[in-house]
Protein backbone atom coordinates (compact mmCIF):
# COMPACT_ATOMS: atom_id res chain seq x y z
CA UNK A 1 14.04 20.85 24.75
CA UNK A 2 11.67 23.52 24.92
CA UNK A 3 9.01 23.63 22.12
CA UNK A 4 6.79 26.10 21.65
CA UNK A 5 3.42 26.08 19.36
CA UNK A 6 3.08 27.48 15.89
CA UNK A 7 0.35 30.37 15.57
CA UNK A 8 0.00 30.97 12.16
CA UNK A 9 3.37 29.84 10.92
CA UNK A 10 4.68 31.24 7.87
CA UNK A 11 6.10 29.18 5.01
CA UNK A 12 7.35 32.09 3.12
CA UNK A 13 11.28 31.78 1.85
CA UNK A 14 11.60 28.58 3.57
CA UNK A 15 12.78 25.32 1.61
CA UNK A 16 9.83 22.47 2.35
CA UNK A 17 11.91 18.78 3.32
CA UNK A 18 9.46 16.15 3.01
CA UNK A 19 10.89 13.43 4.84
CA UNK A 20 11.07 9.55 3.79
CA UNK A 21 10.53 6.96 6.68
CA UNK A 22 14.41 5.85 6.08
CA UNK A 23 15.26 9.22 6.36
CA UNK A 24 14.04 9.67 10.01
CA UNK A 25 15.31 6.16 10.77
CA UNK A 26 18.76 6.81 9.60
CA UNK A 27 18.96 10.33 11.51
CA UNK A 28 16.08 10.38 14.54
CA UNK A 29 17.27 13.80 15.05
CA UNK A 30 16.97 15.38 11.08
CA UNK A 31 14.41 17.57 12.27
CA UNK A 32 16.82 19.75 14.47
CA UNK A 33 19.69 19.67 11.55
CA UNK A 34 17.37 21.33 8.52
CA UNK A 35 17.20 24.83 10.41
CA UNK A 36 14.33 27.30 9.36
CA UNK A 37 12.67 25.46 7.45
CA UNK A 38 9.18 23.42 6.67
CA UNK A 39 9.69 20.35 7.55
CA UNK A 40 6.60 17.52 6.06
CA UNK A 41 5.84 14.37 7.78
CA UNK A 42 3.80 11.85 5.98
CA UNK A 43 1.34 10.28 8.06
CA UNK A 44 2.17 6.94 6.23
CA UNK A 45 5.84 7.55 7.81
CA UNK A 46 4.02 7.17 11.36
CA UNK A 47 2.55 4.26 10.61
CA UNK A 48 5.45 2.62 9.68
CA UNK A 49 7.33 4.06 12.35
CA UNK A 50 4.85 2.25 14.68
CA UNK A 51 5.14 -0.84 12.97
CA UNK A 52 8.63 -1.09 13.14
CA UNK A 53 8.58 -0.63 17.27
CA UNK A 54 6.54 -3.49 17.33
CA UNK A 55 7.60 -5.64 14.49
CA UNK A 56 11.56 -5.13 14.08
CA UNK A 57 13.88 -7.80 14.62
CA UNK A 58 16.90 -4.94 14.25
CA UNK A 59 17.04 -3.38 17.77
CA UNK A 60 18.57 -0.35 16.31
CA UNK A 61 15.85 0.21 14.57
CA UNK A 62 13.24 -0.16 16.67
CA UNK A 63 15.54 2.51 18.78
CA UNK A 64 14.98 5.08 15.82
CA UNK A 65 11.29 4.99 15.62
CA UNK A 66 10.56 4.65 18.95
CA UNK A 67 13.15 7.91 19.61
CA UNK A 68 11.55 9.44 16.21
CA UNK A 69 7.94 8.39 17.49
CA UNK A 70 8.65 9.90 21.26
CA UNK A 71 9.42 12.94 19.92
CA UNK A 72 6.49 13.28 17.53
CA UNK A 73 4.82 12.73 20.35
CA UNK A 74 6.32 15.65 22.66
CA UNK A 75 5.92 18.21 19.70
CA UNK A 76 2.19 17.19 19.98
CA UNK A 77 1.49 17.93 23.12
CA UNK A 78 3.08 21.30 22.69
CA UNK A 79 0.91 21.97 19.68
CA UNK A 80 -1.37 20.98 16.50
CA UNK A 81 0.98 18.68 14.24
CA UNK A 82 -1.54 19.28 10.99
CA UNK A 83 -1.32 23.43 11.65
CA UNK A 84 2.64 22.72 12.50
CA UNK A 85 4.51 23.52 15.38
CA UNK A 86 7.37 25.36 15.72
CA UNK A 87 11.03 24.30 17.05
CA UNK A 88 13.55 26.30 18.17
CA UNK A 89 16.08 26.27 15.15
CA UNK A 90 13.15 27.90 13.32
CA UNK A 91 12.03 25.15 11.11
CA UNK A 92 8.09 24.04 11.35
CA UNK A 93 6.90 20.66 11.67
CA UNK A 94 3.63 19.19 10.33
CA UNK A 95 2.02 16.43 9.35
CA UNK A 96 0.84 15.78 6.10
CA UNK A 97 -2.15 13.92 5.74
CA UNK A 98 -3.12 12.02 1.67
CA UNK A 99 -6.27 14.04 0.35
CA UNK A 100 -7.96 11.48 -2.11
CA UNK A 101 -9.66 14.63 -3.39
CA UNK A 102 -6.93 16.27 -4.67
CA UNK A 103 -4.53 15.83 -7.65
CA UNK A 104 -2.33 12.95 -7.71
CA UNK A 105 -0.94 10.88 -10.45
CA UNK A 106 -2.47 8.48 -11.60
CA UNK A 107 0.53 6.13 -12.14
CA UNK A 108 0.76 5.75 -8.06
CA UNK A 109 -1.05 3.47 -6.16
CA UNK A 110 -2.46 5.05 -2.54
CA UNK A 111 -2.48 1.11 -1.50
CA UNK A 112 1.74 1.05 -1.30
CA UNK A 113 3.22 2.80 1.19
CA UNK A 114 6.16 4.63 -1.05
CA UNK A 115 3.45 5.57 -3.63
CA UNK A 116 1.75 7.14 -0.92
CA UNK A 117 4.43 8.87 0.61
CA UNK A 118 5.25 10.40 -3.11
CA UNK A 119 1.67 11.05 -3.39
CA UNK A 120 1.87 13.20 -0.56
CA UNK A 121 4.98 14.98 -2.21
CA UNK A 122 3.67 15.66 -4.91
CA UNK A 123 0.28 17.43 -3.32
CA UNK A 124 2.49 19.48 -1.17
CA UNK A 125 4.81 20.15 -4.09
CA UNK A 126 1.59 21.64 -5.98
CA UNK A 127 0.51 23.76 -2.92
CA UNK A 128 3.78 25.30 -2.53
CA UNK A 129 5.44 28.45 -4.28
CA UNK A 130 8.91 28.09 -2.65
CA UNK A 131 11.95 24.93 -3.56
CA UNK A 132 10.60 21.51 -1.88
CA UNK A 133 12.55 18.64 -1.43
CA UNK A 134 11.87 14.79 -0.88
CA UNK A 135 14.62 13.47 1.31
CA UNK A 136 15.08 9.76 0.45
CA UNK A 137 17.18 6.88 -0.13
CA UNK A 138 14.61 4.61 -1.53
CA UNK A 139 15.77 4.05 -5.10
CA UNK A 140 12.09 3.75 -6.55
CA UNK A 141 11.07 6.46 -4.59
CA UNK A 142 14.22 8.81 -6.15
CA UNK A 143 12.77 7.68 -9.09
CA UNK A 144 9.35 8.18 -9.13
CA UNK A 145 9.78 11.40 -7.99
CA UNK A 146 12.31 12.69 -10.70
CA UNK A 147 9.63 11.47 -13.17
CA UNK A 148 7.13 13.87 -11.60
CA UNK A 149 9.44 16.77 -11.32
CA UNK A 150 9.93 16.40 -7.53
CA UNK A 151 13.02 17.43 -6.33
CA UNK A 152 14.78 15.08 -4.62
CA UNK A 153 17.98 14.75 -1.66
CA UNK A 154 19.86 11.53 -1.21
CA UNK A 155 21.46 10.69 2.07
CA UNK A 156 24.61 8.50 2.18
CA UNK A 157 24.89 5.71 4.29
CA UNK A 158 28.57 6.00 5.40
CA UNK A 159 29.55 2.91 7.10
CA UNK A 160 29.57 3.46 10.75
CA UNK A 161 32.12 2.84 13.14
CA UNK A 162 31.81 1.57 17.04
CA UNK A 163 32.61 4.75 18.37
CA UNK A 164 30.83 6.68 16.09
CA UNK A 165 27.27 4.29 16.77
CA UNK A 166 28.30 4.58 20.87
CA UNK A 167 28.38 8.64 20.23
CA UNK A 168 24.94 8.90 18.82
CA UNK A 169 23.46 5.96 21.04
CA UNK A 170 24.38 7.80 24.03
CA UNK A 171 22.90 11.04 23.21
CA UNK A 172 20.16 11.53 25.90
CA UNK A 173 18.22 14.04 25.55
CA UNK A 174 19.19 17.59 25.08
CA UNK A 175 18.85 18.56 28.82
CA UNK A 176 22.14 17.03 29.80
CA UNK A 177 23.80 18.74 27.43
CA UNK A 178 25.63 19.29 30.33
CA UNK A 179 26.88 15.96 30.61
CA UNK A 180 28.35 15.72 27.53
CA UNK A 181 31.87 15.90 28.70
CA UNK A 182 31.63 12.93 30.68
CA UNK A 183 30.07 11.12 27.91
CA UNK A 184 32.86 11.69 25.99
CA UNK A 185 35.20 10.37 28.63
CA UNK A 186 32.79 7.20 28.53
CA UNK A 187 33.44 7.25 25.15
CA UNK A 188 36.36 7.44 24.79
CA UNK A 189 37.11 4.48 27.73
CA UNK A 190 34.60 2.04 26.34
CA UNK A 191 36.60 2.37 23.18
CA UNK A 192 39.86 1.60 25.08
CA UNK A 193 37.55 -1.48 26.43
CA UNK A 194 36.77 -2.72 22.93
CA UNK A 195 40.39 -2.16 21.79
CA UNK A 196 41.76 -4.16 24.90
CA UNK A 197 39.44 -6.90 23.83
CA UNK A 198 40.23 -6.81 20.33
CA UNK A 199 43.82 -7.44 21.33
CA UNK A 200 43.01 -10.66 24.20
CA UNK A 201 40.23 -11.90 22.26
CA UNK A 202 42.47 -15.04 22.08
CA UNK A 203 41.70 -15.67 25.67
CA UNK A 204 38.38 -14.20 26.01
CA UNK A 205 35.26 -16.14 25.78
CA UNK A 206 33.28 -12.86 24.42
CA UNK A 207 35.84 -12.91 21.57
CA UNK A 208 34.14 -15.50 20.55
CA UNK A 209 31.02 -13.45 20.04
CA UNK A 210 31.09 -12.54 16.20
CA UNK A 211 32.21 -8.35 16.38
CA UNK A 212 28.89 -6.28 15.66
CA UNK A 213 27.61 -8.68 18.75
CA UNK A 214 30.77 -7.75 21.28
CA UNK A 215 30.23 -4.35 20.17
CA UNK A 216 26.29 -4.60 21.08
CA UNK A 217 26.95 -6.02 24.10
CA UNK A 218 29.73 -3.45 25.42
CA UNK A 219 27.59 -0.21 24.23
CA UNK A 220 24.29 -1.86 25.67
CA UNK A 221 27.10 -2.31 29.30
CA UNK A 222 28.45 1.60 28.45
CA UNK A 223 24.51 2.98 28.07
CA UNK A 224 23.73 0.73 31.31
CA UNK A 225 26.01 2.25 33.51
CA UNK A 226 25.31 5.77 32.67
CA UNK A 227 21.58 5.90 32.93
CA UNK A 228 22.73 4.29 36.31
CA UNK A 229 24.93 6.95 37.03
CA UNK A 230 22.27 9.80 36.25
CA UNK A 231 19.72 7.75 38.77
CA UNK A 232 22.18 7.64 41.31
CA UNK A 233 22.72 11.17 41.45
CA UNK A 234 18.97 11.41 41.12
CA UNK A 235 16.85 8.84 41.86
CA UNK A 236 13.41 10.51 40.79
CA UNK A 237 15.06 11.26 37.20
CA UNK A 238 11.90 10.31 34.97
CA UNK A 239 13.84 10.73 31.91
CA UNK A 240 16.74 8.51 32.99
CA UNK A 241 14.06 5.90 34.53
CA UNK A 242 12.00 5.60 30.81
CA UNK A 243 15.85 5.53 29.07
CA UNK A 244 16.72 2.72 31.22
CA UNK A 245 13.48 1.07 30.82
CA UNK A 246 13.46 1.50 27.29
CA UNK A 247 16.87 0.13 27.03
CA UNK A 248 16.03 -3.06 28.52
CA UNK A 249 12.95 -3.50 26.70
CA UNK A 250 14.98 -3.40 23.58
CA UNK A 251 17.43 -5.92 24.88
CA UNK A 252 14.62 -7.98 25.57
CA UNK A 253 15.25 -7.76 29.09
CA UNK A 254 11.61 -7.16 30.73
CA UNK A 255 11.58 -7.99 33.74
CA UNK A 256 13.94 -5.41 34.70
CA UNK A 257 12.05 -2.77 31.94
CA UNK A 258 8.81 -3.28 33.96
CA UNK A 259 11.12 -2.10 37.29
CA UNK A 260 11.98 0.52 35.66
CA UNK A 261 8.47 1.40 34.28
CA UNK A 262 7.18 1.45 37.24
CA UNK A 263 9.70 3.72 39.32
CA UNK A 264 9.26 6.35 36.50
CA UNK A 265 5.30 6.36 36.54
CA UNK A 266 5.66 6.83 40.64
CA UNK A 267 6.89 9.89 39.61
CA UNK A 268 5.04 10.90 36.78
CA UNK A 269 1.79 9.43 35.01
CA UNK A 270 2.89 8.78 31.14
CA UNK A 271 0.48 6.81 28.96
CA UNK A 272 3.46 5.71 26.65
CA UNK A 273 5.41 4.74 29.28
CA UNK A 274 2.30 2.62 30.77
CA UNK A 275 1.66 1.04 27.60
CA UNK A 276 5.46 0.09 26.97
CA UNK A 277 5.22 -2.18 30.58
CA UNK A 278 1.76 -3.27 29.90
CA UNK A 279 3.83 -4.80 26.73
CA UNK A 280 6.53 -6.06 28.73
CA UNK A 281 4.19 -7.98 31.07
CA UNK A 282 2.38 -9.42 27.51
CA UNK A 283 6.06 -10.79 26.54
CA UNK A 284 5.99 -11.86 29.85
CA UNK A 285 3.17 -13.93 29.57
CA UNK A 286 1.65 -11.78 32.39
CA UNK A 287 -1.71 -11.02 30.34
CA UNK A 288 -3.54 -10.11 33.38
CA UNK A 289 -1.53 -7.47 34.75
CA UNK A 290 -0.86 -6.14 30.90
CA UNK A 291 -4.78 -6.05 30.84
CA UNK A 292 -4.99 -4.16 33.99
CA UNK A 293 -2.16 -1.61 33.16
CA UNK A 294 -4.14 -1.11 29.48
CA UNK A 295 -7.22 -1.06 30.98
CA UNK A 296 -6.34 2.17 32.97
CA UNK A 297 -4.54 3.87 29.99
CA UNK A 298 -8.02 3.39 27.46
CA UNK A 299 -9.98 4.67 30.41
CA UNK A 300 -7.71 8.03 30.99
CA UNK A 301 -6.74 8.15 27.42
CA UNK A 302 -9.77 6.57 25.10
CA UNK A 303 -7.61 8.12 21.76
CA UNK A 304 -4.38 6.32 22.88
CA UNK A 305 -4.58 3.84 19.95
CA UNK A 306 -1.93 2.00 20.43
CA UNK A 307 -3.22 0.79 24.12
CA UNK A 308 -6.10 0.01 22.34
CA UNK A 309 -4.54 -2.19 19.71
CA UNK A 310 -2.15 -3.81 22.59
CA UNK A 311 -5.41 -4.48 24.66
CA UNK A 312 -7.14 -6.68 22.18
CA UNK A 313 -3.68 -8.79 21.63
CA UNK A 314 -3.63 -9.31 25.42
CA UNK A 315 -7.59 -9.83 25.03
CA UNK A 316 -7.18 -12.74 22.10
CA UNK A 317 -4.38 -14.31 24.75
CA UNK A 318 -6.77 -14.48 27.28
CA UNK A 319 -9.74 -15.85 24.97
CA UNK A 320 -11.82 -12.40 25.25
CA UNK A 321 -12.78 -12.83 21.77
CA UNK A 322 -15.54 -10.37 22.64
CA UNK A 323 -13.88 -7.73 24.77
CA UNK A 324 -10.79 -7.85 21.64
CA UNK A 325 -12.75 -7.25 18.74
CA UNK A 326 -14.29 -3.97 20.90
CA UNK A 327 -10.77 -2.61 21.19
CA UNK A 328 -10.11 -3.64 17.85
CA UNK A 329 -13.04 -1.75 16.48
CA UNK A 330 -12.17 1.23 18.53
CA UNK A 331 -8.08 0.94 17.44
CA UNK A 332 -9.27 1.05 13.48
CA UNK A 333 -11.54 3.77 14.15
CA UNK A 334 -7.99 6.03 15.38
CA UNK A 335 -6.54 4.50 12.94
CA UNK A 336 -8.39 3.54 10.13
CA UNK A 337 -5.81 3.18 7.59
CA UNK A 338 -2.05 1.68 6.92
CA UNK A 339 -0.72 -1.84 7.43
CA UNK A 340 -1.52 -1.67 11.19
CA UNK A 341 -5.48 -0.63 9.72
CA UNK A 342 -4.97 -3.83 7.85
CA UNK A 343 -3.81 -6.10 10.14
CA UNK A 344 -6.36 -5.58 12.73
CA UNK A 345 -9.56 -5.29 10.07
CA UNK A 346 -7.91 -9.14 9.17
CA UNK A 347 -7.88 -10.30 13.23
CA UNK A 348 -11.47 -8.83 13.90
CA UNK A 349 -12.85 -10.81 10.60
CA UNK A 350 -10.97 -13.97 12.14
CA UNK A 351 -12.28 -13.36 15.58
CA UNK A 352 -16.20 -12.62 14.63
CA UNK A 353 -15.71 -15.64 12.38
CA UNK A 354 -14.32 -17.46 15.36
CA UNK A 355 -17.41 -15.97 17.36
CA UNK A 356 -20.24 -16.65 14.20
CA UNK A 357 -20.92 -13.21 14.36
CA UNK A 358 -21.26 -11.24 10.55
């Protein structure tokens, strides 16, 4: 998808959509549906993102944020997220950053993530002339922001069906476009699959399997076989490699995610990408070669905080206590605030404790 940078991109006439973190979960791709448009990101919302990629238990959602967070990630490279960048529906992206030195309520509490993210709202809202809208389906959220005057949008959560999840599962990304009609022929047999199943499930050990796992397990066979497909027709596909990787790593299947990794950074260096097998190898238990593969992403990318953060685990494994609470330190001073902030400020106290160091 091609992206081009925002110089000095007007707001004028355009409706603002601040966006929730369940928002972005429930629809990764929102930001390509609200046409011409300003578009707010919360940089709470990234922090949870992150947390959820590396916290989850739901492997759907840690399939959101880290689709949501790759993307964020693109659009940076392509331009300053704080200025705003522009797509190509028209709408401008930015992130919105909580000024303690501006006007919030006093009711909310910066230390809670949803007071925070309404926080935000609300300065926007006052630095605005046009209609802005907080897009939500966090019940106290709705409500705290009606109390302040905020306009709000509620999303509803229509119960989803297999072939509807398969359909927006299998949406790579928007180069192959052109492969959409064979999706849909994927589609549509993988649904035939399921339906043959349903009816022999009598004599089927998967039918066993309670039904959101069977249908797991055939869309996790049906996304298998056509990132497959895509690498046999080109072997030095990067995207397709990552995809593949990344669907492995979410199946908890790491061995084969670190293949994967690696074929796609033969092609093309990718910090992310890096980091993500680095993290394999740590569930692993390979802490050495995680170290090594962090090691060389710090080096070329010093800002790259989440290498830093994934560093010091793999550090503390290894009894580093030293070398961890250095890439601690340098993680919270990326990232200085949000539950991630937290969590580390609370291992570096336990590891200088550990070390007797004040």
């Amino acid at each position: 998808m091609a992206i081009r940078p925002a110089h000095e991109p007007t707001t004028e006439h355009r409706v603002t959509y601040i966006l929730d973190t369940n928002a972005i979960l429930y629809n990764p791709d929102v930001v390509h549906d609200l046409a011409d448009s300003e578009i707010v990101i919360p940089q709470v919302v990234l922090q949870e993102l992150d947390k959820i990629k590396l916290t989850s238990n739901d492997r759907d959602l840690r399939f959101r944020a880290r689709r949501a967070s790759r993307f964020l990630f693109d659009l940076a490279e392509q331009g300053s997220l704080t200025d705003g960048v522009v797509l190509p529906n028209g709408s401008v992206v930015r992130i919105a950053v909580f000024d303690p030195h501006k006007n919030y309520p006093d009711n909310l509490s910066i230390k809670n993530s949803d007071d925070k993210i309404v926080a935000i709202a609300y300065q926007v809202v006052s630095e605005r002339d046009g209609e802005c809208i907080l897009v939500t389906n966090d019940l106290n959220m709705l409500l705290k922001a009606q109390l302040l005057g905020i306009k709000i949008m509620r999303f509803v959560e229509e119960p989803t069906t297999f072939l509807e999840k398969l359909g927006s599962r299998l949406r790579l990304r928007r180069r192959f476009k052109s492969a959409y009609p064979f999706l849909i022929v994927i589609m549509i047999g993988a649904f035939a699959i399921y339906m043959a199943n349903q009816v022999n499930k009598a004599g089927s050990n998967q039918s066993d399997l309670p039904p959101e796992l069977q249908q797991q397990t055939q869309l996790f066979k049906v996304k298998e076989d056509e990132y497959k497909r895509i690498i046999a027709d080109n072997p030095k596909d990067f995207n397709a490699l990552v995809g593949l990787g990344n669907l492995y790593y979410d199946y908890k299947q790491y061995q084969q995610a670190v293949d994967y990794y690696r074929k796609a950074l033969k092609i093309k260096e990718d910090p992310n990408v890096r980091t993500d097998m680095a993290t394999a190898y740590m569930y692993l238990g390979l802490y050495d070669r995680a170290a090594i593969e962090l090691q060389k992403v710090v080096k070329q990318h010093p800002n790259h905080a989440k290498a830093h953060y994934n560093l010091a685990q793999t550090y503390i494994k290894l009894g580093l206590l030293n070398d961890a609470a250095k890439e601690l330190e340098a993680f919270l001073k990326l990232v200085p605030y949000g539950p991630d902030a937290q969590y580390a400020q609370n291992q570096l106290q336990q590891i200088k404790a550990q070390m007797g160091v004040q």
